[in-house]
Protein backbone atom coordinates (compact mmCIF):
# COMPACT_ATOMS: atom_id res chain seq x y z
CA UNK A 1 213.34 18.52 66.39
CA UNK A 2 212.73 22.28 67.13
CA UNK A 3 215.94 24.09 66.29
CA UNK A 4 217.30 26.61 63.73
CA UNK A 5 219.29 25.49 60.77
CA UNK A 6 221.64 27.25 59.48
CA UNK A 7 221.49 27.21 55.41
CA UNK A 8 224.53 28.30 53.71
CA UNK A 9 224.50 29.07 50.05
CA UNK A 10 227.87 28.67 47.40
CA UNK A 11 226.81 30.59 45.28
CA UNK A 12 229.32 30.01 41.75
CA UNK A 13 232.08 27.85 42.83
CA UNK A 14 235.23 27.10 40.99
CA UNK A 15 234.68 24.25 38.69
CA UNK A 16 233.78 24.82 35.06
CA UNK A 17 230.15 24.86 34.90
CA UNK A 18 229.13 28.31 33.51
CA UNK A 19 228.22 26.82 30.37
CA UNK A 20 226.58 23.65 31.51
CA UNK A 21 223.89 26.09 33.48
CA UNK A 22 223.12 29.47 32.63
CA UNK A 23 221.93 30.07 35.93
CA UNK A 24 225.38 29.86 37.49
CA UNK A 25 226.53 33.61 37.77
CA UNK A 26 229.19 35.23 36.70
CA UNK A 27 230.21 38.89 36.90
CA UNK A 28 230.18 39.88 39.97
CA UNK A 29 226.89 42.10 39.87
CA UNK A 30 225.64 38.62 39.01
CA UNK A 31 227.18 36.84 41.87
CA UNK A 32 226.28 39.39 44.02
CA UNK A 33 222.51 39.29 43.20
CA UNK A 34 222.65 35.37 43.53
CA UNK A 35 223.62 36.45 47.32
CA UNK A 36 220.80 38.63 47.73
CA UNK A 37 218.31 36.40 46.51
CA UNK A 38 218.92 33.06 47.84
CA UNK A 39 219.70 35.30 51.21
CA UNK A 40 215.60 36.31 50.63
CA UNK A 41 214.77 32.78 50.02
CA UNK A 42 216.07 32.05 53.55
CA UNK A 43 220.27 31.47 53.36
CA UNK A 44 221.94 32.85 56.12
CA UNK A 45 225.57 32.74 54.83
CA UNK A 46 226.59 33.16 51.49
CA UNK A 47 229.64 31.38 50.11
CA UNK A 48 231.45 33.30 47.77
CA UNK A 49 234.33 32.51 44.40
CA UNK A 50 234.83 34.53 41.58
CA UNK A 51 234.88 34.18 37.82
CA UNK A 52 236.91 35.73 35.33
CA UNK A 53 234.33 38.11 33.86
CA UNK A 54 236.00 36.70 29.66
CA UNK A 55 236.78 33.27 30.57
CA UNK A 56 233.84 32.46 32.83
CA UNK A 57 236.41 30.71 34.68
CA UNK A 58 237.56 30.17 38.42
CA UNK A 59 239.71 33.72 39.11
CA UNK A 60 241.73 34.61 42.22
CA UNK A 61 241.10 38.55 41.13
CA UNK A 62 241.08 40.56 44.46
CA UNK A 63 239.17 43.42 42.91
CA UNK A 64 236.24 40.99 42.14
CA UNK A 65 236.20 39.98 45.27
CA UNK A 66 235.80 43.59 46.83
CA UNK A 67 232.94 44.15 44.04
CA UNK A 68 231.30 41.22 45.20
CA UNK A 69 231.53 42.18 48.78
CA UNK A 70 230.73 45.80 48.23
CA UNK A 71 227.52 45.02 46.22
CA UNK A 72 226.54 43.23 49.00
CA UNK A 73 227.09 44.86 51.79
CA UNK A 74 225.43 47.66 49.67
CA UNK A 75 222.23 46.10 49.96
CA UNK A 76 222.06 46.84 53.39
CA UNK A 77 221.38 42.88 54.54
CA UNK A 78 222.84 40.90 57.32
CA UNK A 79 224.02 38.23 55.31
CA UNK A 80 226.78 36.22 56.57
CA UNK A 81 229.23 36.67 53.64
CA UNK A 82 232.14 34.00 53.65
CA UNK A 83 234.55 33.59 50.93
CA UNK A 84 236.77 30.86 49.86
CA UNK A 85 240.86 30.53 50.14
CA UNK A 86 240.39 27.36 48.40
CA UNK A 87 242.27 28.52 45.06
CA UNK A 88 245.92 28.13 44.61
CA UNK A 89 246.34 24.79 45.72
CA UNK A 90 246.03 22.79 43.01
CA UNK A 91 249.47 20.96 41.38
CA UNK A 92 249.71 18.76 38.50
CA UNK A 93 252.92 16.79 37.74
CA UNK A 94 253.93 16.71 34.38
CA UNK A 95 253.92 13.56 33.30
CA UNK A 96 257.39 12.88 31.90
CA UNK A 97 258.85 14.99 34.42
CA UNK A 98 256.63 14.56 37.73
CA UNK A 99 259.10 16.99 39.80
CA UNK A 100 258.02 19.68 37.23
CA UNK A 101 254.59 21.28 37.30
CA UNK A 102 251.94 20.59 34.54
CA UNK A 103 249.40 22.71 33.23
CA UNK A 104 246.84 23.08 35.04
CA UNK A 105 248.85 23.84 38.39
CA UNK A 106 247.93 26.76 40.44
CA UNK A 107 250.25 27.10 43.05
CA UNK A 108 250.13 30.17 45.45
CA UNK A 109 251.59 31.30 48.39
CA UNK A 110 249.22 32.19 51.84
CA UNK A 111 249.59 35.67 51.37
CA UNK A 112 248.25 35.41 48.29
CA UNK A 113 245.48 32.93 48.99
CA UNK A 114 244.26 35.30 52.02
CA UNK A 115 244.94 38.97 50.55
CA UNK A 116 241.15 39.33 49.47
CA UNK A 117 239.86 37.95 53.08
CA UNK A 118 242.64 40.24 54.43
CA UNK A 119 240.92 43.37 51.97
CA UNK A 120 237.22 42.93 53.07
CA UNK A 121 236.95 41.09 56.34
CA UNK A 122 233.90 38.61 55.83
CA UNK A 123 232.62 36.95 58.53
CA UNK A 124 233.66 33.98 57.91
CA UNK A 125 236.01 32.30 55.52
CA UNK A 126 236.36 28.84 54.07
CA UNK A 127 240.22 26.86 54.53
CA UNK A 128 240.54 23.49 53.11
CA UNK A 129 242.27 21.57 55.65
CA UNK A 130 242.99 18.68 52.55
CA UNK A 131 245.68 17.31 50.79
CA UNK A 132 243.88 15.09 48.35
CA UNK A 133 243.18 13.53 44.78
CA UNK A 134 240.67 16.50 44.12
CA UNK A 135 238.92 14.55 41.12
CA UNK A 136 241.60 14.30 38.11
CA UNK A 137 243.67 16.98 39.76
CA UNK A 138 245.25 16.83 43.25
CA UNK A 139 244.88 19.82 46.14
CA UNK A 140 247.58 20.24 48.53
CA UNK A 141 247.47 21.93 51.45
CA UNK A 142 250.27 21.13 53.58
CA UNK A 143 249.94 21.87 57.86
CA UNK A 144 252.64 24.56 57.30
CA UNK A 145 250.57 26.49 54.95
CA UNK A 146 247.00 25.66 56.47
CA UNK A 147 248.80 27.39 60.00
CA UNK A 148 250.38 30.29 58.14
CA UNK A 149 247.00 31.12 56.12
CA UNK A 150 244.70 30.33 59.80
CA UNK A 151 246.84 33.15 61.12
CA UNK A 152 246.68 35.59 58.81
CA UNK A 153 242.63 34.93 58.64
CA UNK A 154 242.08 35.18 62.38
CA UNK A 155 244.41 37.99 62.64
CA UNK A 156 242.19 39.93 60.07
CA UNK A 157 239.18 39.10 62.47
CA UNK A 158 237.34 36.31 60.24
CA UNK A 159 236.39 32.53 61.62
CA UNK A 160 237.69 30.11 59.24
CA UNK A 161 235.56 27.45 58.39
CA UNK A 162 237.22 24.31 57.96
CA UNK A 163 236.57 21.87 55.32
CA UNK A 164 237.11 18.45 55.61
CA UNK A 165 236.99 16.16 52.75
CA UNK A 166 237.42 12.84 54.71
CA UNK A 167 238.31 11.40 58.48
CA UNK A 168 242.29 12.15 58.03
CA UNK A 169 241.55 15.71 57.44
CA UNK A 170 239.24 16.08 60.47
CA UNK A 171 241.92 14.58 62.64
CA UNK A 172 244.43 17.65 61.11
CA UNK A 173 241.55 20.10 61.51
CA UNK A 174 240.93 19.09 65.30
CA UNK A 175 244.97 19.07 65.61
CA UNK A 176 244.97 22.73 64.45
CA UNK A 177 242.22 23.14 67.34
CA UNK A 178 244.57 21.54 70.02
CA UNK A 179 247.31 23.20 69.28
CA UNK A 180 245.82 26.77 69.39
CA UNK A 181 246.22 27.51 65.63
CA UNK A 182 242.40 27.55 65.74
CA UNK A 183 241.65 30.39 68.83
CA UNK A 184 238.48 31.35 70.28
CA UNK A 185 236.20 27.91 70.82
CA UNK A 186 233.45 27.26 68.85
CA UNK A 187 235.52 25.80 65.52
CA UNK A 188 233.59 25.61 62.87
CA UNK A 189 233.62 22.43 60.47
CA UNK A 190 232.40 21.80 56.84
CA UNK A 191 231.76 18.13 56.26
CA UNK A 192 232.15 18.20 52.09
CA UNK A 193 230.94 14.60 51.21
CA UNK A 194 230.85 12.99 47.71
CA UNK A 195 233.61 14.87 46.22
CA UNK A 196 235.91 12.57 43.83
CA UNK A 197 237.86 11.04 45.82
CA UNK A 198 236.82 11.61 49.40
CA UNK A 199 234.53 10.44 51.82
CA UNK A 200 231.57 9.33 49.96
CA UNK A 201 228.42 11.09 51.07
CA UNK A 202 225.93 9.13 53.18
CA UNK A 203 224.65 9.47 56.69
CA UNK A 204 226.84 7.09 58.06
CA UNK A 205 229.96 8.70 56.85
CA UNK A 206 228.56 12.08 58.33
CA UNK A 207 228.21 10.90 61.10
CA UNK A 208 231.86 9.24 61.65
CA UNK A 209 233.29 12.52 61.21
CA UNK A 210 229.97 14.26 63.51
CA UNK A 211 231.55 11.74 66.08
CA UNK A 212 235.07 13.19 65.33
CA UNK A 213 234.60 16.41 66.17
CA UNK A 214 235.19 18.72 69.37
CA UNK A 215 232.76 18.74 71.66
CA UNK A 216 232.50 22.45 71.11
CA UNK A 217 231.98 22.33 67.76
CA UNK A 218 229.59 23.57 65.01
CA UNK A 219 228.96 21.70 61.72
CA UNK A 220 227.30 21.65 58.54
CA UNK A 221 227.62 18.84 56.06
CA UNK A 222 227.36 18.86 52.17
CA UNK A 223 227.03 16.71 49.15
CA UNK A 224 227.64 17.72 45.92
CA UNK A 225 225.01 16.88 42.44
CA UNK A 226 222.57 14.23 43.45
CA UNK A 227 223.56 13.80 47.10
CA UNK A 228 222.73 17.26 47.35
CA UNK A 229 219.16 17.07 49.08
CA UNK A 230 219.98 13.67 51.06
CA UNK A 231 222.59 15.08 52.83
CA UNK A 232 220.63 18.43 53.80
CA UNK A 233 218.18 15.54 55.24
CA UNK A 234 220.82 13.72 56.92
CA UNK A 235 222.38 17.03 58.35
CA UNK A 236 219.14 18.62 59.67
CA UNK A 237 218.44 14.93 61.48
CA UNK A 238 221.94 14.02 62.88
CA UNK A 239 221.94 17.79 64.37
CA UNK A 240 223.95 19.68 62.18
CA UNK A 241 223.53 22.69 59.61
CA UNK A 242 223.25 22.45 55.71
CA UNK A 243 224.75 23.64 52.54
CA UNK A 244 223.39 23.70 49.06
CA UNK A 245 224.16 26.39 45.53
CA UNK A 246 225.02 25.99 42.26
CA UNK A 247 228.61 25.54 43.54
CA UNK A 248 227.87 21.58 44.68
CA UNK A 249 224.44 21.29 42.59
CA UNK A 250 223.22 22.40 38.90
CA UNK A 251 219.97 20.37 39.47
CA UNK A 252 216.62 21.15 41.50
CA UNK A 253 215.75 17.36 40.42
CA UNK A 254 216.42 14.38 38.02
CA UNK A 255 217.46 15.96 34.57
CA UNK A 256 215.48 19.74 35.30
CA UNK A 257 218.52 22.43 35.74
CA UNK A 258 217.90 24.75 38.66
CA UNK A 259 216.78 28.35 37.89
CA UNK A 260 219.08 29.71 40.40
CA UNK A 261 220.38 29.54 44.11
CA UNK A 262 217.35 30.92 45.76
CA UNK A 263 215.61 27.94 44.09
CA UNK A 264 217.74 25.28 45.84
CA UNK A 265 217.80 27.27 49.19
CA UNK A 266 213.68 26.81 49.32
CA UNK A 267 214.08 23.69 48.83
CA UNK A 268 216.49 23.04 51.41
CA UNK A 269 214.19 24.84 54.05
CA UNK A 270 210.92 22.51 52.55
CA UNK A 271 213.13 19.50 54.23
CA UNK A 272 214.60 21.66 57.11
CA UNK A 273 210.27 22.78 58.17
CA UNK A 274 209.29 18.68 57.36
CA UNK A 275 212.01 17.89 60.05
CA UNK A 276 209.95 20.63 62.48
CA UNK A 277 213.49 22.54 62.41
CA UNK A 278 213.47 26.21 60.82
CA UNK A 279 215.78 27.94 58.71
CA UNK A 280 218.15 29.97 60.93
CA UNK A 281 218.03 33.72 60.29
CA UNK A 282 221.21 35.45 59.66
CA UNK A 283 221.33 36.91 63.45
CA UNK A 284 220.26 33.38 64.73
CA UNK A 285 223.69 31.90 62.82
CA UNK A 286 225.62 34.73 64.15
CA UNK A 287 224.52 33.70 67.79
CA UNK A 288 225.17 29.89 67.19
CA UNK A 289 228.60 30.26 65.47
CA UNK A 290 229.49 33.08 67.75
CA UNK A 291 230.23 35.62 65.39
């Protein structure tokens, strides 16, 4: 299996888990240095979400995301950078009431989902094409506002990745594709496997949504804590690319706490090089995903 894989980093993530490792960063001089190194230790896209700087918490604040993105582009790399739209979709029902929102609910419009992929132009950018019990608290993204924010992100000159929680959300990602909402060929799909509650993450659910796809297409699969490794396995095997960070993962192995991103990216490309694959430099991903 001689071929480059592409490893793509997440760097912080949106889930509260700042205080469960201290090696998940926060400001964005330290998100921005996670990028750097785990870029070093052989990532060639770097997936980025903010944190309230105070709360240590998920934040949708544009001017952290232009810090982010300025410190890195600073550096001088060729990092892929891709950031996430995936905030503002979450709604709670409260429970007495169900047609009011709960707390808990953040609820945003495209524009506002988009305006910091709109500011900086990445690459790349992620959009969840999922409606979906997202553990306790349910994500919606309905088709009209996955079209009106794939727009707005292609119009800006970024390739959305699209991630796809379970086999009804390929077959809406692959409808956007049809239809044209998705331009240029090439889509790109994330397979996110093991999240509560969608498609469980093993090899033979990767590959039933693999088999899904457009023939076209380009993939990379994930699994979040301990699938983490097994599914950079299965995805190097079954021919597509990889994801790993502190985002899906606080562990490097049973019970030890990973010392950072660049930690889990090496060992990502240890299974990648036993596989006789390589870790895909940042100008071999921008020739395979046609960036």
């Amino acid at each position: 299996m001689t071929r480059p894989v592409i490893i793509s980093c997440a760097l912080t993530g949106a889930a509260d888990t700042a205080d469960l490792n201290p090696a998940v960063p926060v400001t964005p001089e330290e998100i921005a240095n996670e990028a750097l190194a785990a870029h070093k230790a052989g990532a060639a896209i770097v997936h980025i979400h903010v944190r309230n700087t105070e709360t240590r918490k998920a934040s949708m604040d544009t001017v952290l995301y232009k810090e982010v993105v300025d410190r890195v582009r600073d550096a001088g790399t060729d990092v892929i950078i891709n950031l996430t739209t995936g905030p503002g979709a979450r709604f709670v029902p409260d429970h007495d009431d169900p047609m009011k929102v709960a707390a808990g609910s953040v609820m945003k419009t495209a524009e506002e989902r988009v305006a910091h992929v709109v500011e900086n132009k990445p690459d790349i950018c992620s959009l969840d094409v999922a409606t979906m019990n997202f553990g306790a608290r349910p994500m919606v993204n309905t088709p009209d506002m996955l079209n009106e924010m794939a727009v707005m992100i292609q119009d800006a000159g970024v390739k959305p990745e699209l991630e796809v929680f379970d086999t009804g959300h390929v077959r809406l990602a692959n409808h956007m594709v049809e239809t044209g909402i998705i331009k240029g060929g090439q889509p790109l799909y994330q397979l996110c496997l093991g999240i509560p509650w969608g498609a469980p993450a093993n090899a033979e659910t990767m590959m039933l949504m693999r088999d899904m796809l457009p023939a076209d297409a380009n993939w990379a699969s994930f699994g979040i804590s301990r699938f983490e490794f097994p599914m950079v396995a299965s995805a190097t095997v079954l021919g597509g690319h990889v994801r790993v960070g502190l985002e899906d993962n606080l562990y490097i192995s049973k019970g030890v706490l990973a010392s950072g991103n660049a930690q889990l990216v090496e060992q990502a490309k240890v299974l990648i090089d036993a596989t006789g694959a390589w870790a895909a430099s940042a100008k071999e991903a921008r020739e395979i995903l046609g960036l």
